[in-house]
C-alpha atoms as a PDB file:
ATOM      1  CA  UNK A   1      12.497  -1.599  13.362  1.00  0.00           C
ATOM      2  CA  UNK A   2      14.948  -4.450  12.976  1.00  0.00           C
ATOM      3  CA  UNK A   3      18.746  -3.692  14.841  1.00  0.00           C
ATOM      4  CA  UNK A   4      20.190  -3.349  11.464  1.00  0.00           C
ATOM      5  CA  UNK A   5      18.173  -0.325  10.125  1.00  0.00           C
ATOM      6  CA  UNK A   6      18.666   1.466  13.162  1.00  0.00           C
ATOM      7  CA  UNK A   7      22.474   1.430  12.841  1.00  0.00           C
ATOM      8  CA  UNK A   8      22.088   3.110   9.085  1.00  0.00           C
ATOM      9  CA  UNK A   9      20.133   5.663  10.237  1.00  0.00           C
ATOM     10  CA  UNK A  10      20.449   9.593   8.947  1.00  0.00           C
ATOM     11  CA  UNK A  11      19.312  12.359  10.477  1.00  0.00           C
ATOM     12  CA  UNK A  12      16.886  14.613   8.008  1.00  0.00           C
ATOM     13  CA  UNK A  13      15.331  18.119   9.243  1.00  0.00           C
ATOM     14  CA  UNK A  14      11.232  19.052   8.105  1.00  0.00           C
ATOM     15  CA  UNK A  15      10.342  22.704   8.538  1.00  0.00           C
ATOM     16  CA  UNK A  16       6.721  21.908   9.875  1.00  0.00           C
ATOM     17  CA  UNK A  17       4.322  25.084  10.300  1.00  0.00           C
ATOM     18  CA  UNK A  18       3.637  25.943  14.320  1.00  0.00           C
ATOM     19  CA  UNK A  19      -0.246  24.971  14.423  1.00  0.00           C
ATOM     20  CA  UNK A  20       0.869  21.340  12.997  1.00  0.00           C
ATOM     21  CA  UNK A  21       3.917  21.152  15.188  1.00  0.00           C
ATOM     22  CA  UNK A  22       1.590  21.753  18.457  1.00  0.00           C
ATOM     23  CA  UNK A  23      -0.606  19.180  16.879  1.00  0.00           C
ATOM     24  CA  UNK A  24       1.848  16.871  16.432  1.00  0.00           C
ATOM     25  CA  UNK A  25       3.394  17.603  20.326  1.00  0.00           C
ATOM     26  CA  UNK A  26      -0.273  16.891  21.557  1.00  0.00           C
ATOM     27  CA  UNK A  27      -1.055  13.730  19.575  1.00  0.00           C
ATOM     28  CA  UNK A  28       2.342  12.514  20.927  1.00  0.00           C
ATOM     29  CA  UNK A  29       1.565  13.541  24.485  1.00  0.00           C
ATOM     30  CA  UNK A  30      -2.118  11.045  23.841  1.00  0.00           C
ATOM     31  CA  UNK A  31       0.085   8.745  22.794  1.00  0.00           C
ATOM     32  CA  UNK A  32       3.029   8.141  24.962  1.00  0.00           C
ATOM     33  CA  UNK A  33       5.062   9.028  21.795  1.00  0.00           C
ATOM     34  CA  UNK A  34       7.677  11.509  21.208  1.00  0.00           C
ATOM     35  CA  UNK A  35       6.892  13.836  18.090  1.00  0.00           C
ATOM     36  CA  UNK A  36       9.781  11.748  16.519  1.00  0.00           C
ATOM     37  CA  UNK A  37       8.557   8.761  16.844  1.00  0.00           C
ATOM     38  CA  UNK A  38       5.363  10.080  15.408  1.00  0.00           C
ATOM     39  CA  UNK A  39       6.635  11.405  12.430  1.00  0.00           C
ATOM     40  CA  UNK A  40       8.550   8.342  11.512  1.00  0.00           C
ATOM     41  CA  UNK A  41       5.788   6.112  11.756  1.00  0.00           C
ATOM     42  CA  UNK A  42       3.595   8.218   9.507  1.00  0.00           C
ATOM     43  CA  UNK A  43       6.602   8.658   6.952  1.00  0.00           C
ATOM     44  CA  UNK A  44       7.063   4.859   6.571  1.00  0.00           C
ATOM     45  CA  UNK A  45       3.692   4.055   6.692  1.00  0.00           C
ATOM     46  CA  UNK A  46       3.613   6.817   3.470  1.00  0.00           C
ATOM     47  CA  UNK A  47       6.297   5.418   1.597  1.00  0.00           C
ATOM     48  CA  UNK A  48       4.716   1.710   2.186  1.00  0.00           C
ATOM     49  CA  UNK A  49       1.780   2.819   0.398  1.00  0.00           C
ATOM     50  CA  UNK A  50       3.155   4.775  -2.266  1.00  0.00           C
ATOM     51  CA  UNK A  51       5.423   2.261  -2.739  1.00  0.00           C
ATOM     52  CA  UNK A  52       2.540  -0.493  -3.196  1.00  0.00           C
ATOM     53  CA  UNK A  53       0.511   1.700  -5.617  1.00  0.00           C
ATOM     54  CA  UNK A  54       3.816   2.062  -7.742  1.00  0.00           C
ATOM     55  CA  UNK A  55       3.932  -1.712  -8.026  1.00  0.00           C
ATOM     56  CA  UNK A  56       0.538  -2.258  -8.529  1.00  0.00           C
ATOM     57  CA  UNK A  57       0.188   0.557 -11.400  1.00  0.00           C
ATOM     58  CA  UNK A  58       3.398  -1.309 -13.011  1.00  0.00           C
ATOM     59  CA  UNK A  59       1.838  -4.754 -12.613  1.00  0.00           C
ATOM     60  CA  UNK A  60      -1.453  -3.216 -14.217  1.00  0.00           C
ATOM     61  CA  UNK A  61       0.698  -1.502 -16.855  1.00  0.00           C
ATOM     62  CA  UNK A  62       2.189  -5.016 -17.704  1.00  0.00           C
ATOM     63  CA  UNK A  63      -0.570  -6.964 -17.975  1.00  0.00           C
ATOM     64  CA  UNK A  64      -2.074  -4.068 -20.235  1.00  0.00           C
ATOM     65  CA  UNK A  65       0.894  -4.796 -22.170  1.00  0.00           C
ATOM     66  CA  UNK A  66       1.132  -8.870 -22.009  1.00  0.00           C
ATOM     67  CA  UNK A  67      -3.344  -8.177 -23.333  1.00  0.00           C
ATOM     68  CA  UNK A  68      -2.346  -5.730 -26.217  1.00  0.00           C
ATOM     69  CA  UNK A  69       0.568  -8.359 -27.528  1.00  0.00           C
ATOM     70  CA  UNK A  70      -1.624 -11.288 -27.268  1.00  0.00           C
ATOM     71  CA  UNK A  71      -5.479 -10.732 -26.646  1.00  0.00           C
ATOM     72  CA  UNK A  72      -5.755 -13.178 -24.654  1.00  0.00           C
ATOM     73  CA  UNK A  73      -8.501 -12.327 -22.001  1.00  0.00           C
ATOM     74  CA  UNK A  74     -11.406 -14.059 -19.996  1.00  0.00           C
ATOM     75  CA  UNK A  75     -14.501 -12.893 -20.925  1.00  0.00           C
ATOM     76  CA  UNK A  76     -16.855 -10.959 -18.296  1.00  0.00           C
ATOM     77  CA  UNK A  77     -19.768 -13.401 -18.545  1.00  0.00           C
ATOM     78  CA  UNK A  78     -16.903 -16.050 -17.559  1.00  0.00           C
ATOM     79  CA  UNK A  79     -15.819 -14.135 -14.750  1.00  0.00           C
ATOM     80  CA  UNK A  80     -19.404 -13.348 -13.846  1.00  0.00           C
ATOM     81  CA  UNK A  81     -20.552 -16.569 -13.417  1.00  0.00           C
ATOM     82  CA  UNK A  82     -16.880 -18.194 -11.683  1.00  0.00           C
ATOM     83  CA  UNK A  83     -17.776 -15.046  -8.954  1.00  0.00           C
ATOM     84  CA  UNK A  84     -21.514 -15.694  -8.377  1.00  0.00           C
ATOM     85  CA  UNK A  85     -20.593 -19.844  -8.022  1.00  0.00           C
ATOM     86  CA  UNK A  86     -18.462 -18.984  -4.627  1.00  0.00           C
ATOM     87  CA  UNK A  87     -20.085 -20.363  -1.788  1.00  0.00           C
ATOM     88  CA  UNK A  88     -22.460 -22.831  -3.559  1.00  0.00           C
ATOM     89  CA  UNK A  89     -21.831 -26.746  -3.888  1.00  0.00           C
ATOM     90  CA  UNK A  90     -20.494 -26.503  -7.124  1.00  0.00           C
ATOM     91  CA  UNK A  91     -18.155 -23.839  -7.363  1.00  0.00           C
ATOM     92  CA  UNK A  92     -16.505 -23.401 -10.716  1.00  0.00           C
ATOM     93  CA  UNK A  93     -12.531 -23.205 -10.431  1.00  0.00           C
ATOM     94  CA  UNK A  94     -10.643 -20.228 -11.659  1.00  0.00           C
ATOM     95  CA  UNK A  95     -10.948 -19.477 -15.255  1.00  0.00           C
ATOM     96  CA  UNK A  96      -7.743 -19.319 -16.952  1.00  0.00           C
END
């Protein structure tokens, strides 16, 4: 984590059930990782993801859109055959 984030940390408490704290104190123990440590890197590694399928649903939500104002699409067949020419000596370029 970069020396800036570190200074803006803030300290947040989880109530975490006894059989998945042990877990957590034994994974961390395999590890060479505190519990802390543990349950940061799973936390960020959560909100990266969420975060990515957020963007991804609104990028799919506005090209839905951009489709329904215009029409404007590439036909499957067009696709079909750009896919199945990877690889061969004449591959087709990207259909626009």
């Amino acid at each position: 984590m970069p020396e800036s984030e570190i200074s803006k940390t803030v300290n947040t408490g989880i109530k975490l059930d006894a059989s998945l704290h042990e877990r957590l104190k034994a994974l961390g123990q395999i590890k060479d990782r505190s519990p802390h440590w543990l349950m940061r890197a799973a936390i960020a590694e959560y909100v990266e993801r969420e975060e990515a399928y957020e963007r991804e649903k609104r990028e799919d939500r506005e090209r839905w859109e951009r489709y329904q104002a215009s029409g404007n699409a590439i036909p499957n067949e067009v696709v079909d055959s750009w896919l199945a020419s990877w690889g061969s000596e004449s591959d087709l370029s990207c259909p626009k």
